[in-house]
Protein backbone atom coordinates (compact mmCIF):
# COMPACT_ATOMS: atom_id res chain seq x y z
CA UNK A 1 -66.30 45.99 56.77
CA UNK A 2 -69.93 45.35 57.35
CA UNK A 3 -70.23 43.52 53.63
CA UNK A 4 -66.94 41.83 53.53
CA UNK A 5 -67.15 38.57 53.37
CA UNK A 6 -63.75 36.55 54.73
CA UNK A 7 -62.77 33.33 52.99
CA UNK A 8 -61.10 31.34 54.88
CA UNK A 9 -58.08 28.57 54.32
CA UNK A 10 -57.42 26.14 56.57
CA UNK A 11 -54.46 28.03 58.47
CA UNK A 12 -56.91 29.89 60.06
CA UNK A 13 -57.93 27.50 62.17
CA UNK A 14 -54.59 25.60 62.20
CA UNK A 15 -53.71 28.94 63.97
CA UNK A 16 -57.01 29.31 66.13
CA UNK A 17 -57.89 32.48 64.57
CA UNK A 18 -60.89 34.14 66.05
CA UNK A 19 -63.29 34.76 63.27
CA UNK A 20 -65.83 36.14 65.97
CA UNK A 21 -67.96 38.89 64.69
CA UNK A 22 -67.24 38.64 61.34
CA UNK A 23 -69.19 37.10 57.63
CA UNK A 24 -66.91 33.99 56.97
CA UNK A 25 -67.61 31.13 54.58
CA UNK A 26 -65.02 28.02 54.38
CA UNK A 27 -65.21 25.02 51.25
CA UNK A 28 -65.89 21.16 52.66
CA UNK A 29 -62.25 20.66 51.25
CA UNK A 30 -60.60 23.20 54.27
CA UNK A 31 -63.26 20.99 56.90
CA UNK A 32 -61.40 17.73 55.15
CA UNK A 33 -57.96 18.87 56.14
CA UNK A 34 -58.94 19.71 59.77
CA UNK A 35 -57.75 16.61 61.90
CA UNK A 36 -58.11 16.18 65.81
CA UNK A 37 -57.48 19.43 67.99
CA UNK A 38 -57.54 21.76 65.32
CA UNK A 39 -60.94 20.90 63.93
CA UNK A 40 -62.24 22.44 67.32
CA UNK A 41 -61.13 25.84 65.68
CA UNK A 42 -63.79 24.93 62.44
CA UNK A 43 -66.23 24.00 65.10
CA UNK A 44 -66.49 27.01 67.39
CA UNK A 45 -66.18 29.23 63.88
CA UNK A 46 -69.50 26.85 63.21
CA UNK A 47 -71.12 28.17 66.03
CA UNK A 48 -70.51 31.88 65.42
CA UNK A 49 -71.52 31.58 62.10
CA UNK A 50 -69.13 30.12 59.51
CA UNK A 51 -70.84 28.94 56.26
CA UNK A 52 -68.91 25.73 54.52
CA UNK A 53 -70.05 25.78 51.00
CA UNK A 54 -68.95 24.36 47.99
CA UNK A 55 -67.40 26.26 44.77
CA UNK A 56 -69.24 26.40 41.31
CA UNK A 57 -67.46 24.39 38.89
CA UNK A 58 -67.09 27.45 36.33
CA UNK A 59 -65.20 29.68 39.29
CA UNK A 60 -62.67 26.51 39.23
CA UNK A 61 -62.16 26.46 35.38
CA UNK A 62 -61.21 30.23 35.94
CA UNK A 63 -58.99 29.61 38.73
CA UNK A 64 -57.33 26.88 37.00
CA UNK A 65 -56.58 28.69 34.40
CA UNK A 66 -55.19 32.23 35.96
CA UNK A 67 -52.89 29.81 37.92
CA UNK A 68 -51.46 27.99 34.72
CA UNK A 69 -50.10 31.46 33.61
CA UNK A 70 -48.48 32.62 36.69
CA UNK A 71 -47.27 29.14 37.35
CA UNK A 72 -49.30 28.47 40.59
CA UNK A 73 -50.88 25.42 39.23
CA UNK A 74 -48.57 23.15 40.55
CA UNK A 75 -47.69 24.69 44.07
CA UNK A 76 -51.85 24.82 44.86
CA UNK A 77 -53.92 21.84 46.30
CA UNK A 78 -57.16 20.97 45.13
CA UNK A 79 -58.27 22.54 48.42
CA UNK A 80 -56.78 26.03 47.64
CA UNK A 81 -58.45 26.14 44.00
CA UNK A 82 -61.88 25.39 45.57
CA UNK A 83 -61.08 28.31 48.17
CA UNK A 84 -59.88 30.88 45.63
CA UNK A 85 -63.21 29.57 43.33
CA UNK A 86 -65.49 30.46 46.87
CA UNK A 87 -63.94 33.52 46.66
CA UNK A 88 -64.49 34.49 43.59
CA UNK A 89 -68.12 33.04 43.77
CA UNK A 90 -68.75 35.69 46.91
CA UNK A 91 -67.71 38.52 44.39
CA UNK A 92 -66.11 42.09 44.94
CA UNK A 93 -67.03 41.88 48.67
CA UNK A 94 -64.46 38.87 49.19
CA UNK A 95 -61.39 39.01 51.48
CA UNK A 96 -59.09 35.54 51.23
CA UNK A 97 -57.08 35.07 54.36
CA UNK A 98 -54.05 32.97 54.10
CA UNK A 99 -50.74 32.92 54.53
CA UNK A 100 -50.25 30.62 51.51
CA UNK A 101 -48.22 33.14 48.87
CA UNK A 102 -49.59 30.95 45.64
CA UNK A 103 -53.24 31.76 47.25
CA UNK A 104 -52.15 35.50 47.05
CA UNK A 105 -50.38 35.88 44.19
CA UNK A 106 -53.84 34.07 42.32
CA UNK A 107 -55.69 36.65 44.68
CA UNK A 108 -53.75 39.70 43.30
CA UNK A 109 -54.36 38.14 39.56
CA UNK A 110 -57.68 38.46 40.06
CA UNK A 111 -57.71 41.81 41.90
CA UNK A 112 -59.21 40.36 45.04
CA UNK A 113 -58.32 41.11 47.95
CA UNK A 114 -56.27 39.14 50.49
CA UNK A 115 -54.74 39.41 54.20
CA UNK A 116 -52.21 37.26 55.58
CA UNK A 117 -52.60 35.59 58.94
CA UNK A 118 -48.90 35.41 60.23
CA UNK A 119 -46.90 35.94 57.44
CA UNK A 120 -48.30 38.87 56.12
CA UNK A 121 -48.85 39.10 52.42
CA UNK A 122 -46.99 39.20 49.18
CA UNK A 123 -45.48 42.45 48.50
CA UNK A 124 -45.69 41.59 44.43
CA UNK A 125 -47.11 39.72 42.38
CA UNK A 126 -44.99 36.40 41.36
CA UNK A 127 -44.76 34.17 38.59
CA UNK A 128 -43.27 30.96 38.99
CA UNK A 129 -41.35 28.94 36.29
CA UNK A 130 -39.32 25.99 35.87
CA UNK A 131 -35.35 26.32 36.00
CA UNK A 132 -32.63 24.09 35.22
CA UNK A 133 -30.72 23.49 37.81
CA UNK A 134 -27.57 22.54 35.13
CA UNK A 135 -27.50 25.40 32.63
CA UNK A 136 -30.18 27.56 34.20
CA UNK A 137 -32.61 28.00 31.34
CA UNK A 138 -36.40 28.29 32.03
CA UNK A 139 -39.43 26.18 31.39
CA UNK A 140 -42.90 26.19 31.31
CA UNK A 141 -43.31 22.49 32.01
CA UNK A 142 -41.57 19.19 32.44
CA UNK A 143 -38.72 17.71 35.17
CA UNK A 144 -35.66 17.23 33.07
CA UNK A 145 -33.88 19.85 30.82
CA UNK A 146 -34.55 18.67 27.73
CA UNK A 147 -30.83 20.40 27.08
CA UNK A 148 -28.36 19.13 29.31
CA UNK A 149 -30.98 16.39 31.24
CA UNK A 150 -30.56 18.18 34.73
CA UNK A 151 -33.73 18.52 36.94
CA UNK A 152 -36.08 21.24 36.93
CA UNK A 153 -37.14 23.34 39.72
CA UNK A 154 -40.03 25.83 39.98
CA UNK A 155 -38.56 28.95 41.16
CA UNK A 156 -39.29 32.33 41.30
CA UNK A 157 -38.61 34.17 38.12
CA UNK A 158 -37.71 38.35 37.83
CA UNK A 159 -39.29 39.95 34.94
CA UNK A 160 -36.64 40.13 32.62
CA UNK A 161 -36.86 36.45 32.87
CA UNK A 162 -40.70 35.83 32.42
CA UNK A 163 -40.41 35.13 28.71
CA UNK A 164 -37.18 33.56 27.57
């Protein structure tokens, strides 16, 4: 564990996690959501050694794009893109932790690891599509059923149902 390097989101320190003793670096978006009491979590992770650095640009692209084909794209914050691009920046030696599943299931996509905080972590990985809520077909994009004009909503979608 000597060379891992923890990436952390911002439930970490939502949660006070103690990230005593260990290599942690953090993105200036997770320091943005911090607000009041919990930023004293960032702070005293500051003093034992967090890094907050931002993500390259290219890392993003790639990010961007792994979560437009499992469906991620729209259930992950600018914040968690620049976190998953940090962690793919710190390489092989990366460990995300978060509790956020669409920060996993990317995670898994890319074959990096992850640890949950208080949830645990996905047991699969997931990909997310758009349903009707009317007839029940699937979509890659849009809000209304371009069949019977119900809403969509992004759900969870088995295997067998990935591609119709």
């Amino acid at each position: 564990m000597a060379n891992k390097i923890f990436v952390l989101d911002t439930s970490v320190f939502i949660l006070g996690y103690d990230v005593g003793g260990m290599k942690a670096v953090t993105v200036p978006e997770v320091v943005d959501e911090l607000l009041g009491k919990k930023k004293v979590f960032l702070d005293i992770a500051v003093e034992k050694g967090l890094r907050i650095e931002e993500s390259r640009k290219e890392s993003i692209k790639r990010v961007k794009k792994i979560a437009k084909e499992t469906g991620d794209i729209e259930k992950l914050s600018s914040t968690d893109i620049s976190l998953l691009a940090k962690a793919i920046d710190c390489g092989e030696d990366a460990i995300v932790l978060s509790d956020d599943y669409a920060i996993q299931n990317v995670c898994s996509k890319f074959g990096m690891q992850f640890e949950g905080i208080q949830q645990g972590e996905i047991k699969r990985d997931i990909i997310w599509k758009k349903r009707c809520v009317g007839c029940k077909r699937i979509y890659e994009t849009g809000d209304i059923c371009p069949i019977c004009g119900s809403k969509l909503k992004i759900k969870m979608v088995k295997k067998d149902e990935r591609y119709k």
